[in-house]
N, C-alpha and C. Protein backbone atom coordinates (compact mmCIF):
# COMPACT_ATOMS: atom_id res chain seq x y z
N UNK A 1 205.72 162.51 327.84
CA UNK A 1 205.15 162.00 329.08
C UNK A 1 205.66 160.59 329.35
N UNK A 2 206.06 160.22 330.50
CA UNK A 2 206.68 159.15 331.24
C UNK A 2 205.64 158.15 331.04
N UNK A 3 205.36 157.07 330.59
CA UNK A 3 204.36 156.22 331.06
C UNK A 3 205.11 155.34 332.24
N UNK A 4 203.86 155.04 333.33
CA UNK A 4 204.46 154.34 334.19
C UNK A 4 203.22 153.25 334.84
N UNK A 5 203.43 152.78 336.01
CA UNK A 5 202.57 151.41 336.47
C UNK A 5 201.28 152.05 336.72
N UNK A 6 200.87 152.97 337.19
CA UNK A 6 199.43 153.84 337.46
C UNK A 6 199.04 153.85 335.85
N UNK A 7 199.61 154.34 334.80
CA UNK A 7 199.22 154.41 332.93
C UNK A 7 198.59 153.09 332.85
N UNK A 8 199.33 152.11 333.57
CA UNK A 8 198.93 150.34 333.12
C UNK A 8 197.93 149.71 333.54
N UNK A 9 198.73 149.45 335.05
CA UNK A 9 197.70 148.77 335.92
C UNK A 9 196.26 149.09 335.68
N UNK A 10 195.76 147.79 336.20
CA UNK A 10 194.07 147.39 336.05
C UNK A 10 193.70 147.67 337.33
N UNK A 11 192.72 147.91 337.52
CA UNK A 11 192.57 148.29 338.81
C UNK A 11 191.37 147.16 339.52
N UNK A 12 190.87 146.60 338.00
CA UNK A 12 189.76 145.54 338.01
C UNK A 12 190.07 144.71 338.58
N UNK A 13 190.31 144.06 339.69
CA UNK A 13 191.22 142.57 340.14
C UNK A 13 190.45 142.00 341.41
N UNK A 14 190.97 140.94 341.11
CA UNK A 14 190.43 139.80 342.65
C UNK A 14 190.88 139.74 343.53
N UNK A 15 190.67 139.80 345.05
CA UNK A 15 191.47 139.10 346.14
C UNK A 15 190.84 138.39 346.85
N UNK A 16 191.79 138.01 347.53
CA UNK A 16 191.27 136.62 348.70
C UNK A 16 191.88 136.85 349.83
N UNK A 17 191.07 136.47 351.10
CA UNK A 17 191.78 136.74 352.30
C UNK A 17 192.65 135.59 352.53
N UNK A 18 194.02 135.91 353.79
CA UNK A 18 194.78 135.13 353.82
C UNK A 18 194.21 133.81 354.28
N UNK A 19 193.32 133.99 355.24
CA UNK A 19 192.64 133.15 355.94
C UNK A 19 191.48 132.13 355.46
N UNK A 20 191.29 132.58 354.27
CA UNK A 20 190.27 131.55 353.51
C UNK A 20 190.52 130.55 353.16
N UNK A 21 189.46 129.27 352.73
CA UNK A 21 189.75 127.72 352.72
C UNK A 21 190.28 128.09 351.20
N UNK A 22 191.50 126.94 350.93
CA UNK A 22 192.17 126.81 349.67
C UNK A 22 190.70 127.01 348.79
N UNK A 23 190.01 126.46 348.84
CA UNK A 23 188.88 125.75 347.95
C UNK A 23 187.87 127.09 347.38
N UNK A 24 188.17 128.21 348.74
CA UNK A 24 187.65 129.20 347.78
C UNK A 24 188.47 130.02 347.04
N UNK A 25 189.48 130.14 347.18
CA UNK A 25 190.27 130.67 345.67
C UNK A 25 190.38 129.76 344.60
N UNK A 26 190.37 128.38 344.53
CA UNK A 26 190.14 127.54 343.33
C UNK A 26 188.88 128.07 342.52
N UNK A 27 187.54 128.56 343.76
CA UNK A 27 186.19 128.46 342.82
C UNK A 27 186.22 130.31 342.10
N UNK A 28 187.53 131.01 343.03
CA UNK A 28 187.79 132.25 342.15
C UNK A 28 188.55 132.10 340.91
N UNK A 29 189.46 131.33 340.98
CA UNK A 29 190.15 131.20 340.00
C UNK A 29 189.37 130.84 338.80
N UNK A 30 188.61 129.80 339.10
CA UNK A 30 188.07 128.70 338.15
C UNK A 30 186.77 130.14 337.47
N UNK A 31 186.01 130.66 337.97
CA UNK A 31 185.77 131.95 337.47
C UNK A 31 186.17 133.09 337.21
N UNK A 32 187.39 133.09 337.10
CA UNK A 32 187.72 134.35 337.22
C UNK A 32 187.61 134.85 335.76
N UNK A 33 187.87 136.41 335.37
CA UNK A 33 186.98 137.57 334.97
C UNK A 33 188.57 137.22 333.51
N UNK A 34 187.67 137.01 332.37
CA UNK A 34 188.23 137.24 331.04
C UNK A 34 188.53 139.11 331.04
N UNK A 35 190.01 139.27 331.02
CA UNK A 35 190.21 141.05 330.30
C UNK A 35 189.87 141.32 328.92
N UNK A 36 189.71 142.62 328.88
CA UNK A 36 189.88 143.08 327.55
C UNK A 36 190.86 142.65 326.62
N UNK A 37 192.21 141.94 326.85
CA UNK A 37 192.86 141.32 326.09
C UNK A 37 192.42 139.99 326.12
N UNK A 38 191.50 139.36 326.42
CA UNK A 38 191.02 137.91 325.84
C UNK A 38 191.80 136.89 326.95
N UNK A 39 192.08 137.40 327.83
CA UNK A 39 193.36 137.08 329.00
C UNK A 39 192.50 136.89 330.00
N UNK A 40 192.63 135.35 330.76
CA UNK A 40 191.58 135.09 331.54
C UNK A 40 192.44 135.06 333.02
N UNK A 41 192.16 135.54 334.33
CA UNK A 41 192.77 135.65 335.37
C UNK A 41 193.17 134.31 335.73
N UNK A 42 194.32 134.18 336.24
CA UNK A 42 194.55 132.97 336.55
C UNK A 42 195.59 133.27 337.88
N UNK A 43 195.16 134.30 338.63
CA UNK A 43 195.53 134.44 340.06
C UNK A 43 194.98 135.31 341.04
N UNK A 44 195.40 135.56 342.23
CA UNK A 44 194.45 136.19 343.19
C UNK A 44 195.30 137.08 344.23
N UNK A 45 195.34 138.05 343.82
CA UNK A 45 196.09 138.61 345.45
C UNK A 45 195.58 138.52 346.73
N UNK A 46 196.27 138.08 347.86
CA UNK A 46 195.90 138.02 348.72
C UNK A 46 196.08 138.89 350.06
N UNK A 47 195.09 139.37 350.59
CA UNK A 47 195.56 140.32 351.70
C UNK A 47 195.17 139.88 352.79
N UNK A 48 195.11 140.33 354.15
CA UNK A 48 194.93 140.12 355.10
C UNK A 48 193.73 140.77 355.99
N UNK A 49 193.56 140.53 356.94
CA UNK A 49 191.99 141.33 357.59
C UNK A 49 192.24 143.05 357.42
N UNK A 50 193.53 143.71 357.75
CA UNK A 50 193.55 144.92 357.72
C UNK A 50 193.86 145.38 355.80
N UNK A 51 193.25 144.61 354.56
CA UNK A 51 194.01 144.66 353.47
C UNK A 51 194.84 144.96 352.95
N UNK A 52 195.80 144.54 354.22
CA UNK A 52 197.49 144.61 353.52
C UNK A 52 198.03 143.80 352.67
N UNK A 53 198.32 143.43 351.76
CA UNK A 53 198.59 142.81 350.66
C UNK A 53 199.79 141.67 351.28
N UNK A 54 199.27 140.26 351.33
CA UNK A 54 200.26 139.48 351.63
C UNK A 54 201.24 138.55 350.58
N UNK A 55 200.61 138.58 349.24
CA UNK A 55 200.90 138.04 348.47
C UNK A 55 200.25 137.28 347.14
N UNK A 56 200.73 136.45 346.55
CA UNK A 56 199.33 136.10 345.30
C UNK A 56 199.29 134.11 345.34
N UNK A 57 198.36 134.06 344.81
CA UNK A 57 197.97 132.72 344.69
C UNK A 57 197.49 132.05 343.40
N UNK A 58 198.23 131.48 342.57
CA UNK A 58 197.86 131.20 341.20
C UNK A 58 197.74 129.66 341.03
N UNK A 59 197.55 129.53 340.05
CA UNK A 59 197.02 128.28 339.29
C UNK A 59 198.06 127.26 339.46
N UNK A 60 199.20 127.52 339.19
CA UNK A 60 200.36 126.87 339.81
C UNK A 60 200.90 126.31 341.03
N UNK A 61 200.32 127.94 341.79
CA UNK A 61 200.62 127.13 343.46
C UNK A 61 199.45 126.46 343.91
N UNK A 62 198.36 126.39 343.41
CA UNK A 62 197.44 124.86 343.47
C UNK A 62 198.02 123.59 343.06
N UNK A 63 198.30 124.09 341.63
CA UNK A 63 198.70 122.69 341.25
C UNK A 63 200.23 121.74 342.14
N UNK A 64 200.58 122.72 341.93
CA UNK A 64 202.23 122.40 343.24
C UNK A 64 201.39 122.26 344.54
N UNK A 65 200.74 122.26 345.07
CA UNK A 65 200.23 121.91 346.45
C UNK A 65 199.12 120.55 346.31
N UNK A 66 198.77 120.37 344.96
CA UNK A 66 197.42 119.27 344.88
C UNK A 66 198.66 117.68 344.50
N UNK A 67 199.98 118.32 344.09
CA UNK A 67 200.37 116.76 343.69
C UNK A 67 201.02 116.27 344.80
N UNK A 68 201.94 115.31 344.45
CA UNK A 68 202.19 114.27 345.92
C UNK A 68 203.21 114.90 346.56
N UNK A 69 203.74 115.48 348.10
CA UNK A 69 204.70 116.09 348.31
C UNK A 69 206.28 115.53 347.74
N UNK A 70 206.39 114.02 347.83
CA UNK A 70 207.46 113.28 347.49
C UNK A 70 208.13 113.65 346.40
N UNK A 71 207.58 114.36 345.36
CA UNK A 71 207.55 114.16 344.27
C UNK A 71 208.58 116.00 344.19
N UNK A 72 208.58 116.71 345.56
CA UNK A 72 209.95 117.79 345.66
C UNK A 72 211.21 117.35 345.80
N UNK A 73 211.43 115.61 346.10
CA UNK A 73 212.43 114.69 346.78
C UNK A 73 213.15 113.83 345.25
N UNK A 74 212.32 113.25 344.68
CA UNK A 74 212.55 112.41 343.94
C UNK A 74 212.43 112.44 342.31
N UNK A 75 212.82 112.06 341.35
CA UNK A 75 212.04 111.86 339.57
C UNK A 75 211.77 110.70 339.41
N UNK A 76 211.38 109.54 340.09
CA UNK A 76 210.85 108.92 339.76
C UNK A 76 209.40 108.48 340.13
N UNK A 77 209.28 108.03 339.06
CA UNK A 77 207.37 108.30 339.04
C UNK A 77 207.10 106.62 338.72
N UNK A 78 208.06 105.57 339.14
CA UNK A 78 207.53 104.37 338.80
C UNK A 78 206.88 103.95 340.19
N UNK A 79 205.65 103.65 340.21
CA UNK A 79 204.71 103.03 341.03
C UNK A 79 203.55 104.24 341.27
N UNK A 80 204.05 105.80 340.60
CA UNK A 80 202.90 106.65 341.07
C UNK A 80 201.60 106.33 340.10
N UNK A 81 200.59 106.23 340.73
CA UNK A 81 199.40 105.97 339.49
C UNK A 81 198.01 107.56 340.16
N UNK A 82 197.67 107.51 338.83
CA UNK A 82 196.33 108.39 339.28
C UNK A 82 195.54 107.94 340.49
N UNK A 83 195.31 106.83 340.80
CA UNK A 83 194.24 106.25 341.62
C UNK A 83 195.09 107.43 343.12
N UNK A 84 196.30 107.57 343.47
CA UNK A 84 196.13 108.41 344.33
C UNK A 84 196.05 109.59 344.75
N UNK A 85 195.97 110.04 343.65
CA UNK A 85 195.25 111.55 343.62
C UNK A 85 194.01 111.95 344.41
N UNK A 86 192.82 111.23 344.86
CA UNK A 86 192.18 111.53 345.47
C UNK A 86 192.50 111.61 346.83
N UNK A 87 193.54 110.94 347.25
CA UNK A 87 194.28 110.90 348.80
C UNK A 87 194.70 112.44 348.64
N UNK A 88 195.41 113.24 347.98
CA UNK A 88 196.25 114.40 347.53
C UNK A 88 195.28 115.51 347.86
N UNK A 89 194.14 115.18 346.96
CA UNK A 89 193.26 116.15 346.59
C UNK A 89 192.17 116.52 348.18
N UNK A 90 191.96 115.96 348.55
CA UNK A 90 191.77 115.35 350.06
C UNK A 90 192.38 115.94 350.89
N UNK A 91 193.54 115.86 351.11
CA UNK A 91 194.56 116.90 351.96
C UNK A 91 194.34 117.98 351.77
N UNK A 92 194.86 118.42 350.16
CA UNK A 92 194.69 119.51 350.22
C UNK A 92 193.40 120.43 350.40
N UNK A 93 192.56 120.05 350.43
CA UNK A 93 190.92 120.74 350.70
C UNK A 93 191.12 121.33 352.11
N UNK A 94 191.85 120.64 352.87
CA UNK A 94 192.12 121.06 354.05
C UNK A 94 192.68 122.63 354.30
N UNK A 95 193.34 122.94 353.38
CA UNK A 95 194.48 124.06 353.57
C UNK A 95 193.98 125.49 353.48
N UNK A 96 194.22 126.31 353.88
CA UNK A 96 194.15 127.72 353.67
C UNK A 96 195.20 128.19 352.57
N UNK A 97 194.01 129.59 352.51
CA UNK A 97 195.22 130.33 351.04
C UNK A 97 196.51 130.36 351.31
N UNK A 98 196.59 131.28 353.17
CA UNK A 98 197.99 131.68 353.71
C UNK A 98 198.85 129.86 353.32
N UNK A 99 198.26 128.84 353.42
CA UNK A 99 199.35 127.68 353.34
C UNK A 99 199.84 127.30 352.12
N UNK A 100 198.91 128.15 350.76
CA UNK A 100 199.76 128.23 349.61
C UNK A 100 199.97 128.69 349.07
N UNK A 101 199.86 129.86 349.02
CA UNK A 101 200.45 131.04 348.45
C UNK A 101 201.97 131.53 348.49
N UNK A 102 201.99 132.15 347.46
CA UNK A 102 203.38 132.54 346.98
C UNK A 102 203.63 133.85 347.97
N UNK A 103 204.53 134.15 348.94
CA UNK A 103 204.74 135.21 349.75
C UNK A 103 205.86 136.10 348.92
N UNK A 104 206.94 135.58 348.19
CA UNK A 104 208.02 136.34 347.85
C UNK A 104 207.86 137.07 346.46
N UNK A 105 206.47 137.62 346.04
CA UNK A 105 206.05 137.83 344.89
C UNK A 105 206.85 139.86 344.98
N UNK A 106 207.32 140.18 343.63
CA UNK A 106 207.67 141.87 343.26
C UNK A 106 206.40 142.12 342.81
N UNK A 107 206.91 143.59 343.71
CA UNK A 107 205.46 144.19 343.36
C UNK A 107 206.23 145.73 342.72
N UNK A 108 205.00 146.62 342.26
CA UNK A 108 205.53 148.07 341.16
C UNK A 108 204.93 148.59 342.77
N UNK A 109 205.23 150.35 342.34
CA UNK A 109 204.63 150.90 343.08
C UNK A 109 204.02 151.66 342.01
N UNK A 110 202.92 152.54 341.93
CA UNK A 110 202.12 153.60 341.23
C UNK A 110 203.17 154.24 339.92
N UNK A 111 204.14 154.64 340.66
CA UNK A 111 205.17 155.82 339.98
C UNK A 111 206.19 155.39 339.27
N UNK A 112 206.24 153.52 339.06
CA UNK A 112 207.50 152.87 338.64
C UNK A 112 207.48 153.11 337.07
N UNK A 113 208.33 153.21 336.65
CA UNK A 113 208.84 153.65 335.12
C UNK A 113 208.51 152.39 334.36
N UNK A 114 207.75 152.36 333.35
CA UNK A 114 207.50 150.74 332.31
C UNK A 114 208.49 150.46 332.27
N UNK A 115 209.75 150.84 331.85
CA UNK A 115 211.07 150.19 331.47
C UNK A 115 211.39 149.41 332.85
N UNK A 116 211.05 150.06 334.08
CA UNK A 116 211.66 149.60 335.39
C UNK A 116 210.36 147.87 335.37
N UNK A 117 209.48 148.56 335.03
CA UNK A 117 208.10 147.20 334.91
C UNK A 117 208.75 145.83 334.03
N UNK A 118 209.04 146.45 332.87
CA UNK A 118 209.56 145.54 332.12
C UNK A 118 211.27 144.65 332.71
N UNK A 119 211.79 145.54 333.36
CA UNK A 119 213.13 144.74 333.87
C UNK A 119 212.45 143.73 334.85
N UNK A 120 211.48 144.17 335.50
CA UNK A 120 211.50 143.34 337.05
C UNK A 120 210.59 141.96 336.24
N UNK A 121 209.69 142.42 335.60
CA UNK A 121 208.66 141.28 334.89
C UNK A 121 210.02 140.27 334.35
N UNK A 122 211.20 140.84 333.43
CA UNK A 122 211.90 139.52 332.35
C UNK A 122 212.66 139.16 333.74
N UNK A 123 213.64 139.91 334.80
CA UNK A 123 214.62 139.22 335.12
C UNK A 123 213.37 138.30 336.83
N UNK A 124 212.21 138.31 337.28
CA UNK A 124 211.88 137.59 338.09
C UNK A 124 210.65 136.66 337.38
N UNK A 125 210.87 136.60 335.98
CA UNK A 125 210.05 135.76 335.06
C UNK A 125 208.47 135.49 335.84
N UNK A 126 208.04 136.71 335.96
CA UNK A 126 206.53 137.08 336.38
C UNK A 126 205.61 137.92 335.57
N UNK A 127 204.35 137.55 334.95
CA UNK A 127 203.85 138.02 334.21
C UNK A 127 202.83 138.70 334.93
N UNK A 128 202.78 139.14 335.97
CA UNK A 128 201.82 140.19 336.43
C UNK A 128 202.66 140.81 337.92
N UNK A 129 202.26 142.39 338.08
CA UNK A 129 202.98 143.27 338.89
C UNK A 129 201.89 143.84 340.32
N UNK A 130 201.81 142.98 341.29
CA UNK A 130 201.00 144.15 341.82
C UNK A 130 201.45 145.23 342.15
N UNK A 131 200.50 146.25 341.95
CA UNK A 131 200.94 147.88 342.15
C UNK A 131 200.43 147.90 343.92
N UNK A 132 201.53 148.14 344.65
CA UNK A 132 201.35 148.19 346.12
C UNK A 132 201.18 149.47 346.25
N UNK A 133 200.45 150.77 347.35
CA UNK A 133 200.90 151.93 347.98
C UNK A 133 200.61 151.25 349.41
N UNK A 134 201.26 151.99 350.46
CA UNK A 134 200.89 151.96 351.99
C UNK A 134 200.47 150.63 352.09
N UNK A 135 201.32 149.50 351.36
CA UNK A 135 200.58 148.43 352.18
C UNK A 135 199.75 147.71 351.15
N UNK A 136 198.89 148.79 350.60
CA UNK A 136 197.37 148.24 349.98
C UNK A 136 197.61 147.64 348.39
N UNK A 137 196.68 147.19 348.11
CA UNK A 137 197.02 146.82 346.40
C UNK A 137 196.38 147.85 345.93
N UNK A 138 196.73 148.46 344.73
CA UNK A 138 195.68 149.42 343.94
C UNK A 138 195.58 149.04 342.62
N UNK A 139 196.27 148.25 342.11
CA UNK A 139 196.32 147.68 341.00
C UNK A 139 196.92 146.82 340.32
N UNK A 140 197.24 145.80 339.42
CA UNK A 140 197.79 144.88 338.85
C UNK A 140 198.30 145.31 337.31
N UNK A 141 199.73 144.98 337.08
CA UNK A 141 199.80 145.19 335.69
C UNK A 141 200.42 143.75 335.34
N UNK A 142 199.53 143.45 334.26
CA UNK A 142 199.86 142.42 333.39
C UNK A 142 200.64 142.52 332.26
N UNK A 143 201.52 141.40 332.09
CA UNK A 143 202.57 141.55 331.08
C UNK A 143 202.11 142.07 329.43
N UNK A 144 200.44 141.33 329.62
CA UNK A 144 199.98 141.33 328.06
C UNK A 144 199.62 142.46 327.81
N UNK A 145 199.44 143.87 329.01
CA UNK A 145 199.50 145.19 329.11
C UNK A 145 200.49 146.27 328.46
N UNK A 146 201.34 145.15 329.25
CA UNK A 146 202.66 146.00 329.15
C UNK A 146 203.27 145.58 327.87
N UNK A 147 202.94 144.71 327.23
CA UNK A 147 203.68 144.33 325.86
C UNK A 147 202.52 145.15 324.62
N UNK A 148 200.88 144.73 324.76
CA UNK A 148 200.22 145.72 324.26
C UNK A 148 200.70 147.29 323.94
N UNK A 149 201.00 147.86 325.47
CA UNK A 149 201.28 149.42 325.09
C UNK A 149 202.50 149.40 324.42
N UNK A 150 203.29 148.89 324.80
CA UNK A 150 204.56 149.18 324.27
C UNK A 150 204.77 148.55 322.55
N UNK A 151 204.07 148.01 322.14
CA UNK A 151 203.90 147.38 320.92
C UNK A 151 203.20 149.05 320.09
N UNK A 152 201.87 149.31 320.89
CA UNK A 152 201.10 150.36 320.20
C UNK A 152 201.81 151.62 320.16
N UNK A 153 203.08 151.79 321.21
CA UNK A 153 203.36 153.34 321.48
C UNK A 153 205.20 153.06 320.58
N UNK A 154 205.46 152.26 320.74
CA UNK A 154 206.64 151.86 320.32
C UNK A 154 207.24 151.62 319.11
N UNK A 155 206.93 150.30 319.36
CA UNK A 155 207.51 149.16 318.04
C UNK A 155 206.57 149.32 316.81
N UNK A 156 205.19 149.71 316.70
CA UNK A 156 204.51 149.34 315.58
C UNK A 156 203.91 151.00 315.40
N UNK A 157 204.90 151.88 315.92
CA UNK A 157 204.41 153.34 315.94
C UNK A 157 204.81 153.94 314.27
């Protein structure tokens, strides 16, 4: 039997609309749901009013949106001090998910082959897959999934 992204995927997962204030996917994130692998969520797919899947929003693209924009321009950091972080942090409260979220994210479909999971995960260095059909999300596979099974069915068989 083939294992494939439907064998993997979680189906347990979070989203956020595109349209929501940044601030409520921070307070998803910041709760979000420990897995059965001890693996605590640290992103959010995001869809749109008709839940078409627009893309994901992680811990990263907060943090890349909360520091100083200058700082995509330049390496030097002489004169930056903490004290302006609250100017940063400030702005960004302002923003919607759609203004930071990651749009160019790979996604599996249901029927994709693990081996095909595993190429797209090493060569676009992404540790989670949403499983798209018609648009919709149906599920997420995580790398620590996909290294789990393949450890249990595989390597340590």
């Amino acid at each position: 039997m083939e294992l494939t992204a439907k064998d993997i995927m979680t189906t347990d997962f979070d989203t956020i609309r595109d349209d929501a204030p940044i601030m409520d996917a921070v307070r998803k994130i910041m709760a979000g749901k420990v897995r059965e692998t001890g693996h605590k969520t640290v992103s959010l797919m995001v869809t749109d009013s008709f839940d078409s899947f627009m893309g994901m929003i992680s811990m990263m693209d907060i943090l890349y949106h909360v520091r100083p924009p200058f700082f995509d321009y330049t390496v030097d950091w002489e004169g930056v001090t903490d004290a302006e972080v609250p100017f940063y942090v400030d702005r960004f409260r302002g923003l919607t998910v759609a203004q930071v979220m990651s749009t160019l994210v790979p996604t599996a479909s249901p029927n994709d082959m693990v081996l095909k999971l595993i190429d797209v995960m090493v060569k676009e260095k992404v540790r989670n897959l949403p499983v798209v059909e018609d648009s919709k999300v149906i599920g997420i596979v995580y790398i620590s999934e996909v290294f789990i099974t393949l450890c249990k069915r595989w390597l340590l068989a």
